[in-house]
Every structure is written in structure tokens, then in C-alpha cells.
C-alpha atoms as a PDB file:
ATOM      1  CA  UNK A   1    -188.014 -50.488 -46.937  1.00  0.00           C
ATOM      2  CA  UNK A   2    -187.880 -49.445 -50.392  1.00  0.00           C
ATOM      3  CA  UNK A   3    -184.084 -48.607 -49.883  1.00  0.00           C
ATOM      4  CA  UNK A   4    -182.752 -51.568 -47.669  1.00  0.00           C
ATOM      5  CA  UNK A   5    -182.374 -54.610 -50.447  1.00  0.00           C
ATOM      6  CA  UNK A   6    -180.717 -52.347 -52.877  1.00  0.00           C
ATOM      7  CA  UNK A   7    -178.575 -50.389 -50.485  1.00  0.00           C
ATOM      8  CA  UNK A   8    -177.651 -54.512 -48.807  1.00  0.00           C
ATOM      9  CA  UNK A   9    -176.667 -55.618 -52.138  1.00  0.00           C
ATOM     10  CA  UNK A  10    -173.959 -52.777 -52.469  1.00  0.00           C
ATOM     11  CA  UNK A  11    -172.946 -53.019 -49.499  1.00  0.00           C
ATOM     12  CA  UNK A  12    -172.235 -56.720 -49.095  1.00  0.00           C
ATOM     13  CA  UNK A  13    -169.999 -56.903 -52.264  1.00  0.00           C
ATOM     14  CA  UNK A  14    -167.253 -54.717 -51.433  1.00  0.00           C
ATOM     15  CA  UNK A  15    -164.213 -56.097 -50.793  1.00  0.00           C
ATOM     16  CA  UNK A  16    -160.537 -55.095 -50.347  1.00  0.00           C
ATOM     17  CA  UNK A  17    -157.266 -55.517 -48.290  1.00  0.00           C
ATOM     18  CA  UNK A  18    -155.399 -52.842 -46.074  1.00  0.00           C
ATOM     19  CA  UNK A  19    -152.247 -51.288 -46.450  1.00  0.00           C
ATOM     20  CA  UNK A  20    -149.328 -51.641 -44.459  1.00  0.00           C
ATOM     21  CA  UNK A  21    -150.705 -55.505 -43.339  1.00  0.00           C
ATOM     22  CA  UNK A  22    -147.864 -57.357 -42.207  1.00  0.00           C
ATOM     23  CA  UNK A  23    -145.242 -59.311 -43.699  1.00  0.00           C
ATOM     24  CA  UNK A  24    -146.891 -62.671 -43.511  1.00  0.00           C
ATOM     25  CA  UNK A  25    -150.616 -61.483 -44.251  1.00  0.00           C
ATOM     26  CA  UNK A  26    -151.886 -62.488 -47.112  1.00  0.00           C
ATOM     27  CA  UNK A  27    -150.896 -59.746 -50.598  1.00  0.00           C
ATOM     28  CA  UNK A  28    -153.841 -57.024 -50.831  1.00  0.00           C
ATOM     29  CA  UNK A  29    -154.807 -57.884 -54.376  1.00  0.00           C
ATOM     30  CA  UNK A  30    -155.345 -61.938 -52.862  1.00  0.00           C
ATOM     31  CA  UNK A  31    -157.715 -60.213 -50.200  1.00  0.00           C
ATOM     32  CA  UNK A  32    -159.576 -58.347 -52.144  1.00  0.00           C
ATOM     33  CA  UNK A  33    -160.205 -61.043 -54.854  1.00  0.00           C
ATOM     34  CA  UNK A  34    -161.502 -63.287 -51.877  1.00  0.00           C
ATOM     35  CA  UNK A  35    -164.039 -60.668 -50.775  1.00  0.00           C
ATOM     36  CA  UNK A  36    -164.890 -60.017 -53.987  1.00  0.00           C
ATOM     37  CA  UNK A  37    -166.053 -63.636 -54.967  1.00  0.00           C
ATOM     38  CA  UNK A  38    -167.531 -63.951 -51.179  1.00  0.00           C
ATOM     39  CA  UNK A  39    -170.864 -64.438 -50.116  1.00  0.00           C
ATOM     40  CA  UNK A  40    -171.930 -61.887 -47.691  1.00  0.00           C
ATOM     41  CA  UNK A  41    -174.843 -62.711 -44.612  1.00  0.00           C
ATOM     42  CA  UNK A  42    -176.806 -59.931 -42.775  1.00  0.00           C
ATOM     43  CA  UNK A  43    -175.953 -59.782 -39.376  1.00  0.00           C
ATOM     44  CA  UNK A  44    -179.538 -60.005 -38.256  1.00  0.00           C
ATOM     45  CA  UNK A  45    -178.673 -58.307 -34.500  1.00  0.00           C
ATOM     46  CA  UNK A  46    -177.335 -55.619 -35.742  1.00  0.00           C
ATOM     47  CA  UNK A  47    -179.492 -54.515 -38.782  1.00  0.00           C
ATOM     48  CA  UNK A  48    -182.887 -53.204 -38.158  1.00  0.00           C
ATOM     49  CA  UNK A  49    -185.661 -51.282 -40.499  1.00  0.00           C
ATOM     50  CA  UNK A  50    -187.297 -48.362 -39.045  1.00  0.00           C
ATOM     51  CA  UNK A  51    -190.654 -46.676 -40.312  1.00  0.00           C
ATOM     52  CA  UNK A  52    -192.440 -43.917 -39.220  1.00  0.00           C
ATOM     53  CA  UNK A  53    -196.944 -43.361 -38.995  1.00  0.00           C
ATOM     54  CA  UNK A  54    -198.390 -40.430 -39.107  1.00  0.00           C
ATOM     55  CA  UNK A  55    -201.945 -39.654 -37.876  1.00  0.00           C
ATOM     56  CA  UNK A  56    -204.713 -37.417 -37.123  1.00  0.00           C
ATOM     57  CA  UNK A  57    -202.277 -35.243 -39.628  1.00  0.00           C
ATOM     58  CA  UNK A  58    -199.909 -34.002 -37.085  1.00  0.00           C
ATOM     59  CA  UNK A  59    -198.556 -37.267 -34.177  1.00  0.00           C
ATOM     60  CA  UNK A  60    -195.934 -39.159 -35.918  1.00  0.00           C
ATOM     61  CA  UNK A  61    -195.135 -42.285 -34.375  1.00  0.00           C
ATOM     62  CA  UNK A  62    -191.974 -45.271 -34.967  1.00  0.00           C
ATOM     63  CA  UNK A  63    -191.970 -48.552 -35.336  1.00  0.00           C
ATOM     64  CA  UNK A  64    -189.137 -51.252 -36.406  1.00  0.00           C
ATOM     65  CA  UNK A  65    -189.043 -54.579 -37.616  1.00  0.00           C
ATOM     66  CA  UNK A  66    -186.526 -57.252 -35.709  1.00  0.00           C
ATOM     67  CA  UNK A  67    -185.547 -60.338 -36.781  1.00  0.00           C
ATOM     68  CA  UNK A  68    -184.018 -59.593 -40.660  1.00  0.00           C
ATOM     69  CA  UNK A  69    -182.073 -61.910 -42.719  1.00  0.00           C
ATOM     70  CA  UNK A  70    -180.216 -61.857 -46.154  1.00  0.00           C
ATOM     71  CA  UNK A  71    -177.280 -62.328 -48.172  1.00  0.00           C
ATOM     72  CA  UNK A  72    -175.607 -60.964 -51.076  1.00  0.00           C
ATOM     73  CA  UNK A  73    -173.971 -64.167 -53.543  1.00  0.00           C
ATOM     74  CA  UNK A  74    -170.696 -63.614 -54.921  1.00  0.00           C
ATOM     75  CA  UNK A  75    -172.662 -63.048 -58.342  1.00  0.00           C
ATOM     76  CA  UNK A  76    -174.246 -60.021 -56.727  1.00  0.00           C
ATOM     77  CA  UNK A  77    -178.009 -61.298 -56.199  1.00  0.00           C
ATOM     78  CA  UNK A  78    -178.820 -59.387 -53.599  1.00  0.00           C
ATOM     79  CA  UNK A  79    -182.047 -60.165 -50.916  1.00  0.00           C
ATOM     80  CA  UNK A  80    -182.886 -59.112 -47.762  1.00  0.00           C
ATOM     81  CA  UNK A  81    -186.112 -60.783 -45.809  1.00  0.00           C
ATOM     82  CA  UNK A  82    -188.181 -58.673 -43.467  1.00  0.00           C
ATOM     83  CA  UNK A  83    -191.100 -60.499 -41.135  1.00  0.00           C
ATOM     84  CA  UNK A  84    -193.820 -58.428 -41.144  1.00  0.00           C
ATOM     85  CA  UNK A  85    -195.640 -60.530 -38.318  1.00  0.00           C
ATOM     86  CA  UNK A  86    -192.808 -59.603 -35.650  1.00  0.00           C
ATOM     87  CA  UNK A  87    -193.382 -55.699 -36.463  1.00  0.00           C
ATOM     88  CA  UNK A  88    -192.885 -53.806 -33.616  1.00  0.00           C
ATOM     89  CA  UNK A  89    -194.759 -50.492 -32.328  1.00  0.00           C
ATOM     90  CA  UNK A  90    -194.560 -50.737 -28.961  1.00  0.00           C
ATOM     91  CA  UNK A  91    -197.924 -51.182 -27.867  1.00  0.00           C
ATOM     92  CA  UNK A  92    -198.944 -54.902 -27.944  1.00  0.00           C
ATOM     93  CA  UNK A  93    -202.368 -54.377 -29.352  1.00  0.00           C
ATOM     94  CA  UNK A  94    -201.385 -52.053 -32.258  1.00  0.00           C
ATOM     95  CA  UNK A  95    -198.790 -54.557 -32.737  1.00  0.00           C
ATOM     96  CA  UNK A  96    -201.612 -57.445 -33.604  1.00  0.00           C
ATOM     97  CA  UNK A  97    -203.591 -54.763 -35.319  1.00  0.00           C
ATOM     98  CA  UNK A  98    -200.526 -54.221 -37.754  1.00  0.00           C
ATOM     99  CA  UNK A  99    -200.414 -57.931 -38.578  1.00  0.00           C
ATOM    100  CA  UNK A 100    -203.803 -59.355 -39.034  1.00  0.00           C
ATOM    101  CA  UNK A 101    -205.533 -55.691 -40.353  1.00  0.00           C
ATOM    102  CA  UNK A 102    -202.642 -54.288 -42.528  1.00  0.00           C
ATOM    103  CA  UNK A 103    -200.239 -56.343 -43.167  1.00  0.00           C
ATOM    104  CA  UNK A 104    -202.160 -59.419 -43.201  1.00  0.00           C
ATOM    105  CA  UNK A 105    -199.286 -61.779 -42.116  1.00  0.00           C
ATOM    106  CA  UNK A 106    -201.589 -65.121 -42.522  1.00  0.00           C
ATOM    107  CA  UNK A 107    -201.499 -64.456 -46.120  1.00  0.00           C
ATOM    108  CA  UNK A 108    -198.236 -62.252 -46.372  1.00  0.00           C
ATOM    109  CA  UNK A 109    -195.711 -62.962 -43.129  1.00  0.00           C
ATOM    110  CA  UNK A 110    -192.804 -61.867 -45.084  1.00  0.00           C
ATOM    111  CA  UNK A 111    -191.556 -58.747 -47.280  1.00  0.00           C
ATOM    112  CA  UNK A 112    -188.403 -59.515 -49.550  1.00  0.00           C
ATOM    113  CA  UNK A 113    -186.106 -56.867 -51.306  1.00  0.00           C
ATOM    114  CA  UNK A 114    -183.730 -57.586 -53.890  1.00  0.00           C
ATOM    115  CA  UNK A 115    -181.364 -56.375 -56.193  1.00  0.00           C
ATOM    116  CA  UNK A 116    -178.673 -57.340 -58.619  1.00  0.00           C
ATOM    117  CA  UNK A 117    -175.495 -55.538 -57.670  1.00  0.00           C
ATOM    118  CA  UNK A 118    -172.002 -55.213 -59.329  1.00  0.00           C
ATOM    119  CA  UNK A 119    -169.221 -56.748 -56.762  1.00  0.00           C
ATOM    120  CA  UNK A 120    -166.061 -54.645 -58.431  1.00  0.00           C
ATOM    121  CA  UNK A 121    -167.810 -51.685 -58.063  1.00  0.00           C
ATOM    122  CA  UNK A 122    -166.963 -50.931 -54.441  1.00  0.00           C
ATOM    123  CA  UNK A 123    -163.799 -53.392 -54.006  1.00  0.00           C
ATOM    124  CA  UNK A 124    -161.557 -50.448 -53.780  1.00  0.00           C
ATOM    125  CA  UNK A 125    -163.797 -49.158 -50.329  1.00  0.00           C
ATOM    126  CA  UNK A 126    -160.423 -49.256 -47.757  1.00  0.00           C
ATOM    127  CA  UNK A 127    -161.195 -50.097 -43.769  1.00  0.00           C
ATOM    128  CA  UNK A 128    -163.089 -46.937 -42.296  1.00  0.00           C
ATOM    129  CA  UNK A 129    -164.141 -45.859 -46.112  1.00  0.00           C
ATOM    130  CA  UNK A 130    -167.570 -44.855 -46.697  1.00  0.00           C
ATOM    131  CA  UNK A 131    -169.235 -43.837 -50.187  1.00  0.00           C
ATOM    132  CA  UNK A 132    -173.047 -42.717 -51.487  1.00  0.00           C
ATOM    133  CA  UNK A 133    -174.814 -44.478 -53.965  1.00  0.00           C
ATOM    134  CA  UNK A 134    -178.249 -44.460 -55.216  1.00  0.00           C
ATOM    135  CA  UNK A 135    -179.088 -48.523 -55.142  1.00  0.00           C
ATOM    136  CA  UNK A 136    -182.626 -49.483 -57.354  1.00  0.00           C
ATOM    137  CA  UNK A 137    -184.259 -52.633 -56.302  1.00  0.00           C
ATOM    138  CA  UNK A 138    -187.735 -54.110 -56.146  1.00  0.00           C
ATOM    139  CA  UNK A 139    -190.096 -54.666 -52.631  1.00  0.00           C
ATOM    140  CA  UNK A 140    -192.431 -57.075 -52.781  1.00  0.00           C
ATOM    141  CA  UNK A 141    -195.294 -56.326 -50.223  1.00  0.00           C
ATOM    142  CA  UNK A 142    -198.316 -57.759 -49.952  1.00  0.00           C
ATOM    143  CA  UNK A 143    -198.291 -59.857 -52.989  1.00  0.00           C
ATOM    144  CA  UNK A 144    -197.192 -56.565 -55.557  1.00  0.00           C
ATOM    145  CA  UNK A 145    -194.001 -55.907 -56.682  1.00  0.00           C
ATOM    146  CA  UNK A 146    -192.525 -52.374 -57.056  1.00  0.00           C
ATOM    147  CA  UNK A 147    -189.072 -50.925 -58.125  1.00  0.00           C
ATOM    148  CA  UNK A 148    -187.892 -48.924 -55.065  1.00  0.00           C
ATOM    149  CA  UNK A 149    -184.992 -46.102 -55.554  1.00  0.00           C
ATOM    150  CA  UNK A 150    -182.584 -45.625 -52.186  1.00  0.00           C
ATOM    151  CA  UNK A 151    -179.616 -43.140 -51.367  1.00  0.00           C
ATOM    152  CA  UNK A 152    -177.738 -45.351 -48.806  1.00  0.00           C
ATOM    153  CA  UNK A 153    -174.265 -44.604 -47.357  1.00  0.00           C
ATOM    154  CA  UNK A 154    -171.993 -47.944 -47.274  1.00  0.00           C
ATOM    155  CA  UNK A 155    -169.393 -47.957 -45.229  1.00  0.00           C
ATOM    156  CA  UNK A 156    -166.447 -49.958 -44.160  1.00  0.00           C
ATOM    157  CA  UNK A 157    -166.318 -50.959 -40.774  1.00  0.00           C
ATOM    158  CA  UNK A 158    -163.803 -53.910 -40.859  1.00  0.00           C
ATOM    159  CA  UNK A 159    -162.049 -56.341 -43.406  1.00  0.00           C
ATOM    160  CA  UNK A 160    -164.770 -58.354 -44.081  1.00  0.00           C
ATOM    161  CA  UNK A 161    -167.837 -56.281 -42.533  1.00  0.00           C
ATOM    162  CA  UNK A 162    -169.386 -53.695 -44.609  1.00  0.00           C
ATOM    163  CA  UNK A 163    -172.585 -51.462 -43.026  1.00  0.00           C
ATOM    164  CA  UNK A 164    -175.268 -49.800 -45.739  1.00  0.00           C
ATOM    165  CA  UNK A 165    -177.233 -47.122 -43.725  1.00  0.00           C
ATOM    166  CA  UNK A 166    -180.098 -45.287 -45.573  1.00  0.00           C
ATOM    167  CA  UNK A 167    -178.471 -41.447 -46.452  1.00  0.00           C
ATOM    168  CA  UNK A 168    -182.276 -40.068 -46.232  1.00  0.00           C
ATOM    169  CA  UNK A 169    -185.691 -41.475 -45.557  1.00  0.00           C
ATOM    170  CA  UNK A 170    -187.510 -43.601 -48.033  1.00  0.00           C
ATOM    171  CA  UNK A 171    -191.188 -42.702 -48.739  1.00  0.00           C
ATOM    172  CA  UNK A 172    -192.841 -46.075 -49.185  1.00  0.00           C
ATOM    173  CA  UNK A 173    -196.735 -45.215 -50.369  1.00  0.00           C
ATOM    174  CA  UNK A 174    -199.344 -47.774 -49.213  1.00  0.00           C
ATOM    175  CA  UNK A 175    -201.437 -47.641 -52.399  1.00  0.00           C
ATOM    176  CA  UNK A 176    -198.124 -48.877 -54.411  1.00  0.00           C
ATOM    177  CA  UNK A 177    -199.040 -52.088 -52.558  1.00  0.00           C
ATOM    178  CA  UNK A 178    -202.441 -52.200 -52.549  1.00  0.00           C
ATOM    179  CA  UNK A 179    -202.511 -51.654 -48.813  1.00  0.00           C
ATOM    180  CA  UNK A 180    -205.276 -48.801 -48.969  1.00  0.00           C
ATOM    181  CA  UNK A 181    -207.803 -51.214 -47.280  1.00  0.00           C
ATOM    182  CA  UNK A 182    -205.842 -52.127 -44.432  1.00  0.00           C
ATOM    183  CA  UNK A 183    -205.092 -48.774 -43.784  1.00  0.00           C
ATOM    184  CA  UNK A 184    -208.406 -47.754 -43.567  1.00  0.00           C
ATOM    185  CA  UNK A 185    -209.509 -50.637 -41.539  1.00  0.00           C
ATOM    186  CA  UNK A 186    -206.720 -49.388 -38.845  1.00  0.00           C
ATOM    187  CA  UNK A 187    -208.157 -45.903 -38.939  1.00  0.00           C
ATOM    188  CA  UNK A 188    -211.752 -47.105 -38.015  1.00  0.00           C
ATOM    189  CA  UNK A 189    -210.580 -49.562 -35.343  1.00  0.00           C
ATOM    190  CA  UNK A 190    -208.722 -46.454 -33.514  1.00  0.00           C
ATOM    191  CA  UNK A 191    -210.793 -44.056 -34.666  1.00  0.00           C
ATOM    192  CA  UNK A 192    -208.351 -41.712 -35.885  1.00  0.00           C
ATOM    193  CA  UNK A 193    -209.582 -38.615 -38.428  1.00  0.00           C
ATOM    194  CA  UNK A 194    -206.685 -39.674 -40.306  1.00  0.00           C
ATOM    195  CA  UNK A 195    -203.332 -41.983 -41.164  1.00  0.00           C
ATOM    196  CA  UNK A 196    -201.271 -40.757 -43.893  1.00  0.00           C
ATOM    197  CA  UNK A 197    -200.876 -43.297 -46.746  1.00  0.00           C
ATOM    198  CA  UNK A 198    -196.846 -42.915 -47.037  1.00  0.00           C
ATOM    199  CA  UNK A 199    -194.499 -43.850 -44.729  1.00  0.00           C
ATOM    200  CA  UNK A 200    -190.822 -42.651 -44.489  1.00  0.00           C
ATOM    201  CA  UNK A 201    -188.196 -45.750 -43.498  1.00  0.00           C
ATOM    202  CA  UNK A 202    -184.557 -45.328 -42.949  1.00  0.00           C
ATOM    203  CA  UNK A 203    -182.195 -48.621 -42.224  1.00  0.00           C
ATOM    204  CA  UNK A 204    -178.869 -49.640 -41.237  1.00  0.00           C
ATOM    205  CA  UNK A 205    -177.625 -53.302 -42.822  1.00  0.00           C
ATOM    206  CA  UNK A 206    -174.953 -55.153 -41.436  1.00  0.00           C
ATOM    207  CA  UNK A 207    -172.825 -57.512 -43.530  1.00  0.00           C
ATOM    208  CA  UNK A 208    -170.089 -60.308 -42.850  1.00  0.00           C
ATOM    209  CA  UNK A 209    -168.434 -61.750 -45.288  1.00  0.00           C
ATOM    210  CA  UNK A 210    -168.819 -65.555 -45.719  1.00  0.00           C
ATOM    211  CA  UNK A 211    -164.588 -66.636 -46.685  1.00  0.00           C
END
């Protein structure tokens, strides 16, 4: 989680035209000033957040979270929402058990990332271009607030769509969000010898340009 705002901000405010565009397309510099000063909307469908639980010290399992949203603003405030009550682990019970005993989605339903991100920095990224960046940002979780570091890839994929994709797993540790009790309380309710208090999370944002 720690990765996706940052890495959604960078992504979102690339912009540029392609070469060779024909005669009566608009001139590449007038393209790439419009994407530029764009807004940019996660495509919700096609962006998800992954995580991964490990317990008893050695079963690892995954789990996701559907149902995203964000934008980046043509001044570069990035955000990207994530509701924790539709988390998803496959197993309906542990599902409920994520919400109400860690999470504590009554109180907390959503986690937000954000970032503030230059848009010239990546308006040169052509069609099919992809580039690494490390993107800082801050999760809020459970009520606490904590700058997050991400290595993301951003990439391309048509004029006005741009993908960030996490370039290795992000280590999100529960105690950064005072989450140690809700932990716990899922550990006794399975009991399980063990859950380990960090979680790695990868991601893959979509963006579309708002023009």
C-alpha cells in the first residue's frame, strides 16, 4: 500500500504526443501540453492492491482489495482511496474477521495515499515507454499517518493512459499503524502460533487522462 499513492501520482501526470501522427492530428508539443495540465482518474477495474499474510511462520497467504478510486490534478496532488471493508481473502469469514477485528472498518472503512508529484517530469514518456522511479508518499491507516517509500515502474500504455505497477514488494509493518491489537485479536480467534506483523503489497494503477 505504502507504494500505490506515490507510484499513482507519477504515473498519472505524464503526458506526451507520438511521432509520425498524421497530418491533421493535432502538433506533439499541443498534445503533450494538454496531458500535462490534465487531470488523470484511476481506472478502478483495472487497478487492484495485493498483500500478502504470513502465519504460523511458514503459510503465506493473498489477499486484494477491489473497488479503488483516485485521481491525480493537473497540479500534481496525487490520492488514491482504498476500502478496507471490501478486502478480499477469499474465505467469507476471514473476510469479516479482517474488517471488524483488524481493520476496524466502522471506525476506519477507508485507507487514502497521497502524494505531490511533478507533471513535467515524465511528459517526455513516448507510447509503449516505461521508466523506474522511487515515488515517497504518506498512508493513512487506521487513523496514523506514515511516509511510505515505493519503487514503481510507470509505463505508457496509450496516449492518454499511463499504468504504475509496483517494481518490488512494499513491506507495510502493522505497528507503524498501531494495528498490533488487531493483529493479535486475529491470531487468538484462529488460533494460529503466529501472524507476522509486516506485510509485503505490490500494485498495478491504471490511469486515464481526463481532456
Amino acid at each position: 500500500m505504502r507504494a500505490i499513492a506515490i507510484a499513482a501520482g507519477l504515473a498519472l501526470i505524464t503526458g506526451c504526443g507520438q511521432n509520425g501522427a498524421e497530418s491533421n492530428a493535432a502538433p506533439v508539443e499541443d498534445v503533450t501540453a494538454n496531458l500535462v495540465s490534465a487531470d488523470w482518474a484511476l481506472d478502478s477495474d483495472a487497478s487492484r492492491i495485493a498483500f500478502a499474510s504470513i502465519k504460523a511462520g511458514e503459510v503465506i497467504e493473498t489477499h486484494f482489495f477491489p473497488g479503488l478510486s483516485g485521481e491525480v490534478s493537473e497540479s500534481g496532488d496525487a490520492v488514491i482511496s482504498i476500502p478496507l471493508d471490501q478486502v478480499e481473502t477469499k474465505i467469507d469469514l476471514r473476510n469479516e474477521r479482517m474488517r471488524e477485528m483488524f481493520f476496524d472498518t466502522a471506525q476506519f472503512p477507508i485507507a487514502t495515499l497521497s502524494a505531490k508529484v511533478d507533471p513535467q517530469a515524465y511528459a517526455d514518456l513516448p507510447v509503449g515507454g516505461r521508466t523506474q522511479a522511487e515515488i515517497e508518499g504518506t498512508l493513512s491507516l487506521h487513523g496514523v499517518d506514515a511516509v511510505v517509500y515505493a519503487e514503481t515502474f510507470i509505463t505508457r500504455i496509450a496516449e492518454t493512459r499511463i499504468e504504475v505497477a509496483s517494481a518490488e514488494p512494499v513491506v507495510i509493518y502493522v505497528a507503524d499503524h498501531g494495528l498490533e491489537a488487531g493483529l493479535e485479536a486475529l491470531r487468538e480467534v484462529a488460533a494460529l502460533p503466529s501472524i507476522t506483523g509486516a506485510s509485503p503489497v505490490t500494485f498495478t494503477l491504471v490511469f486515464d487522462a481526463q481532456t
